[in-house]
Protein backbone atom coordinates (compact mmCIF):
# COMPACT_ATOMS: atom_id res chain seq x y z
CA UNK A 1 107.80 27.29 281.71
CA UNK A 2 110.22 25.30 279.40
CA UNK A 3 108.42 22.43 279.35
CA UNK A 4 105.29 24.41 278.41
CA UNK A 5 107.38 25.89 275.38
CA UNK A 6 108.60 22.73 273.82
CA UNK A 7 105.09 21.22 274.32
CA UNK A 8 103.72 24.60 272.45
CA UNK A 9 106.70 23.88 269.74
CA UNK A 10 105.68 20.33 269.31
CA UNK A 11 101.94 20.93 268.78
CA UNK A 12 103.00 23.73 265.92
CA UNK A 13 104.76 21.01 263.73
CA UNK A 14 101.64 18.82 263.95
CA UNK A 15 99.50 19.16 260.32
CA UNK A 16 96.66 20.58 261.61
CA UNK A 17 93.70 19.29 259.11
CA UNK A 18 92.92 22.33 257.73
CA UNK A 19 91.53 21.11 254.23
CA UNK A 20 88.83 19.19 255.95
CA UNK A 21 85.55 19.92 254.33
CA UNK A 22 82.27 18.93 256.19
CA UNK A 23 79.75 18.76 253.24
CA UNK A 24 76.53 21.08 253.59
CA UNK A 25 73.52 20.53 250.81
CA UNK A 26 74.20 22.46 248.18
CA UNK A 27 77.91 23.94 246.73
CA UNK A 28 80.77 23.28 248.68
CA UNK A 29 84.22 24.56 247.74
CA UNK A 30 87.01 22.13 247.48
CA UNK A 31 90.80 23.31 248.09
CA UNK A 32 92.63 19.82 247.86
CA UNK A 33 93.98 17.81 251.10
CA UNK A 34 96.58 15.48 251.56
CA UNK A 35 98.00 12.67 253.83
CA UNK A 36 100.52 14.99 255.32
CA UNK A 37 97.44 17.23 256.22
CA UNK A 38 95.10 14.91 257.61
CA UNK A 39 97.11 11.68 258.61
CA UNK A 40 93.71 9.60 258.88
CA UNK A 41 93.31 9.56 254.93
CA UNK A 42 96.30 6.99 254.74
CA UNK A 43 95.50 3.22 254.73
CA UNK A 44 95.46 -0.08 252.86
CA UNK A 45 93.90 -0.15 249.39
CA UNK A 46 91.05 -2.58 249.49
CA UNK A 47 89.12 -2.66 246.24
CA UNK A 48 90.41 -0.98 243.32
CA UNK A 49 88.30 -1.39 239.78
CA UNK A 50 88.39 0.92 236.38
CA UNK A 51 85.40 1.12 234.40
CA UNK A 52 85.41 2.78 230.48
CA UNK A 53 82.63 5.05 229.57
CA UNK A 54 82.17 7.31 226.67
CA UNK A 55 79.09 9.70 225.45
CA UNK A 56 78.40 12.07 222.25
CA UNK A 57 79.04 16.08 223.58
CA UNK A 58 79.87 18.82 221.30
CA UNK A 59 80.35 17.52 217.93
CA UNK A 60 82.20 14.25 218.72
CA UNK A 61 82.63 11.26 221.74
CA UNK A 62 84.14 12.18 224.72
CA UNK A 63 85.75 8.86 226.14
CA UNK A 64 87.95 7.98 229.34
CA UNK A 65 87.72 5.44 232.31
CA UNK A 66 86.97 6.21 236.02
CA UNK A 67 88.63 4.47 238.96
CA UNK A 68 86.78 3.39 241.81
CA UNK A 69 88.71 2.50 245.05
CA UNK A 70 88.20 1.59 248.64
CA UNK A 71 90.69 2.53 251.24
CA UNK A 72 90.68 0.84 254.77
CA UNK A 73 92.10 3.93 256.39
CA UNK A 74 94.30 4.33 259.20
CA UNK A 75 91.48 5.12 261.54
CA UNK A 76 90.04 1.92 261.16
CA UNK A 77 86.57 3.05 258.37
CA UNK A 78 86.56 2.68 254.75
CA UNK A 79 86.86 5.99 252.72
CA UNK A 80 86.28 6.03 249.21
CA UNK A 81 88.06 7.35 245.95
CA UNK A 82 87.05 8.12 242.08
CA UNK A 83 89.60 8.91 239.61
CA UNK A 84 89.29 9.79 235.63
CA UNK A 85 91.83 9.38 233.82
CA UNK A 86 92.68 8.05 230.07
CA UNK A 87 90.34 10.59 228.67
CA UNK A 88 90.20 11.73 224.79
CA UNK A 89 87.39 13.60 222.78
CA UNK A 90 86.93 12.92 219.14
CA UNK A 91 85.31 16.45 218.19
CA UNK A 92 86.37 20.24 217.20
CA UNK A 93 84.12 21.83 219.19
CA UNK A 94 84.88 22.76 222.59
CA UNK A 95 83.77 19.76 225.12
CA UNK A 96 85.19 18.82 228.00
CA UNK A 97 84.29 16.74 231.36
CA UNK A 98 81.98 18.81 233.73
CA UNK A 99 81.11 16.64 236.63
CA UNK A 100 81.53 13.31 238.52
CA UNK A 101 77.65 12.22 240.10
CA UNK A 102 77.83 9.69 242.50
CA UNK A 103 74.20 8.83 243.65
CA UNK A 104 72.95 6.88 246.40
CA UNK A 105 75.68 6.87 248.52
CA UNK A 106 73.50 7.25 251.66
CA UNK A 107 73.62 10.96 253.48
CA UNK A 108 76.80 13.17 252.59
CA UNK A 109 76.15 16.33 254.22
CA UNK A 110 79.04 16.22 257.57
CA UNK A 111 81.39 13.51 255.72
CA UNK A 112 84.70 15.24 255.02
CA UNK A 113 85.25 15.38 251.56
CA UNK A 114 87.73 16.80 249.07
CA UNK A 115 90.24 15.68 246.23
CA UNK A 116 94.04 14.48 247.02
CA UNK A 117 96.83 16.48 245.22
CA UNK A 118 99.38 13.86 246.66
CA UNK A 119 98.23 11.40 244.16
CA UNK A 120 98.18 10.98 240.64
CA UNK A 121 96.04 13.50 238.40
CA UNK A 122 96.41 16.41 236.80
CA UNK A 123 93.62 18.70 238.29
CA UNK A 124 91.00 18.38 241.08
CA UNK A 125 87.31 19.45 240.87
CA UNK A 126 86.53 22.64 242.77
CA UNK A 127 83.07 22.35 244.15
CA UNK A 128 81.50 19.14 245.44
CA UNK A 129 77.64 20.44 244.92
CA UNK A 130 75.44 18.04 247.50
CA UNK A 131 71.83 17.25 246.92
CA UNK A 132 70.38 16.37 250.32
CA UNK A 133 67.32 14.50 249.89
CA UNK A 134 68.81 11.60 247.78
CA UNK A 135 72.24 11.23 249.07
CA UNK A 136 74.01 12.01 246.02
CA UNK A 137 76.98 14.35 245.26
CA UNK A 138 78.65 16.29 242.02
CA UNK A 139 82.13 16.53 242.14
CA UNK A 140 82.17 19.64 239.84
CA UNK A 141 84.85 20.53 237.66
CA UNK A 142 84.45 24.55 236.87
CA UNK A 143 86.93 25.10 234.36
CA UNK A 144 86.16 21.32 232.70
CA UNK A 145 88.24 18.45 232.60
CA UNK A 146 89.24 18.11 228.82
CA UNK A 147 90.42 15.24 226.74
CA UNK A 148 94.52 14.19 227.66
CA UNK A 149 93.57 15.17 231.21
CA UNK A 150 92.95 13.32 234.54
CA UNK A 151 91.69 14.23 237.34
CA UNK A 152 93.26 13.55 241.30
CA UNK A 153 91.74 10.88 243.31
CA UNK A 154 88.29 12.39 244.53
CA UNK A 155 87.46 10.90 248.01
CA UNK A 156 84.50 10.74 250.78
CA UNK A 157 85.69 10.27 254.07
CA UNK A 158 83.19 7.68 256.14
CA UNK A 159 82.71 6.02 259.57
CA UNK A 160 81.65 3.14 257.53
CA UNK A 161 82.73 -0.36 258.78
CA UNK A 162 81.40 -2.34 255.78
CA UNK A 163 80.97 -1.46 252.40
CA UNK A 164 79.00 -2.97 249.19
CA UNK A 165 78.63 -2.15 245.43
CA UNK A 166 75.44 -0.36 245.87
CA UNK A 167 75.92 3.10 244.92
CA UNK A 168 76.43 4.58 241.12
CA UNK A 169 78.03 7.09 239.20
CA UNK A 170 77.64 9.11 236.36
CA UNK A 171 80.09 11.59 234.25
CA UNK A 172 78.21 14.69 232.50
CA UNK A 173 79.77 17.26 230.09
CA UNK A 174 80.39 21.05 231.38
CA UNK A 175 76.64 22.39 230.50
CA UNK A 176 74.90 19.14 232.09
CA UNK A 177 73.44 18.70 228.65
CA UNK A 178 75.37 15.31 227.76
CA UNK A 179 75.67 12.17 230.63
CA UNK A 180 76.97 8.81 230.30
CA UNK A 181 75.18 5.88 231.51
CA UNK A 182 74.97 4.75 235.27
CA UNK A 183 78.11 2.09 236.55
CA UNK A 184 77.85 0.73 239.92
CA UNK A 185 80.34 1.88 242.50
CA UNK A 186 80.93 1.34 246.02
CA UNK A 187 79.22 2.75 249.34
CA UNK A 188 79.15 2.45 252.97
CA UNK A 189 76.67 -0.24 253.84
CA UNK A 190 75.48 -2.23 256.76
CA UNK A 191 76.83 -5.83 256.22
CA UNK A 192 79.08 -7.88 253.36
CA UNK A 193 80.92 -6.45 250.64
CA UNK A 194 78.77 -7.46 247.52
CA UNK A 195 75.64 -5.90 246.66
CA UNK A 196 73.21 -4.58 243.53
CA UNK A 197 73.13 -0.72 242.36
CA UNK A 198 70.01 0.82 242.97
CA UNK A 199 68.89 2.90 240.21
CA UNK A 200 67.53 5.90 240.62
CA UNK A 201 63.61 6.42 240.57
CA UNK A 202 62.18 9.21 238.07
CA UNK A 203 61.78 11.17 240.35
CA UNK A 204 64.91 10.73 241.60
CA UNK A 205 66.55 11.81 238.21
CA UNK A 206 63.62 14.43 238.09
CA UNK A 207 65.63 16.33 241.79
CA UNK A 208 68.85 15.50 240.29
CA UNK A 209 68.55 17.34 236.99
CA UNK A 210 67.02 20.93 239.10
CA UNK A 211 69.51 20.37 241.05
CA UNK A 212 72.04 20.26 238.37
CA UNK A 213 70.75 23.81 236.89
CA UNK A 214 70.97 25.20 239.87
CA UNK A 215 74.78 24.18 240.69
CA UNK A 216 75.22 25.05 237.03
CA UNK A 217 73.33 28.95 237.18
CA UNK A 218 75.00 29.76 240.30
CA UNK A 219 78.35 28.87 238.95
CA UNK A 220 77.22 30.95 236.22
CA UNK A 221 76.84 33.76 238.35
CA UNK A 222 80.08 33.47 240.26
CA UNK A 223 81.65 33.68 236.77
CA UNK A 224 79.27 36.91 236.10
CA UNK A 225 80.75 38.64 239.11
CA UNK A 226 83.84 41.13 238.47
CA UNK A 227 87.18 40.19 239.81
């Protein structure tokens, strides 16, 4: 009976990974994880790049750099992290950062995603909004990221054992009406770490963009609701 109570005591001061999202198509909330919470996120850094992007929103240029990052993690896969930071906005009138795209990244619905607030950054998105039929993912940002802000290290938790440059991302304003260009970024992938972006087809961009009014009406709606 005593052993069976310090076994029971034990198991309670294990971090139980709570904060583990398995993505779904469509909006996924996003409540912020850690290492202490799910010990598998730690690792080695293996790539690590910055890349500056700006575009015209409101009445001015929003500008910043995102950080792209591969982490061998302690499990053995890669994982990999986005990060804005350095951000300013030239303009008066209201703009800020809405969303983080990151297209063909291969399927996303069942990886465990989320945003680390044991890392630098000064706010995580909330939603992670998952289009299913391209393999590509918004890391959404409901109240806006604005200029003098960063965000925490967004992340997508893998099996994979090899990775290449073959994905892309994209950052868009908070009404989807304003995008930068595409920059390549890293992905799982089936051999060697080098590789070329794929760009997105037209009709590609066509499912993106519906996809983007829906995430943005139903977030309209959630804001519609009373408290």
């Amino acid at each position: 009976m005593g052993n069976r109570l310090v076994v029971a005591a034990a198991l309670a001061l294990v971090p139980a990974a709570a904060n583990a999202v398995a993505l779904v198509p469509g909006l996924n909330n996003l409540p912020g994880t850690s290492v202490a919470a799910e010990p598998q996120l730690g690792g080695l850094i293996v790539e690590d790049e910055s890349v500056a992007f700006s575009f015209f929103t409101g009445n001015g240029i929003f500008g910043g750099n995102v950080q792209s990052r591969v982490i061998l993690s302690n499990d053995g896969t890669y994982d990999f992290y986005w990060r804005i930071f350095g951000t300013g906005y030239s303009g008066t009138t209201p703009s800020a950062v809405g969303a983080l795209r990151v297209g063909n990244f291969a399927p996303v619905v069942g990886l465990n995603a989320n945003y680390r607030t044991d890392g630098l950054g000064d706010i995580g998105p909330s939603l992670a909004f998952v289009f299913n039929a391209v393999g590509n993912i918004n890391f959404i940002f409901d109240g806006g990221l604005a200029g003098g802000q960063s965000s925490k290290f967004m992340f997508l938790d893998t099996q994979a054992t090899n990775y290449a440059r073959t994905a892309f991302f994209d950052v868009a304003n908070t009404a989807n009406t304003a995008a930068t260009g595409t920059f390549a970024t890293f992905a799982p992938a089936a051999g060697g770490s080098g590789g070329t972006p794929v760009v997105p087809e037209p009709a590609t961009w066509a499912l993106m963009i519906a996809g983007f009014g829906l995430a943005g009406m139903t977030l309209r709606r959630r804001r519609a609701l009373p408290a």
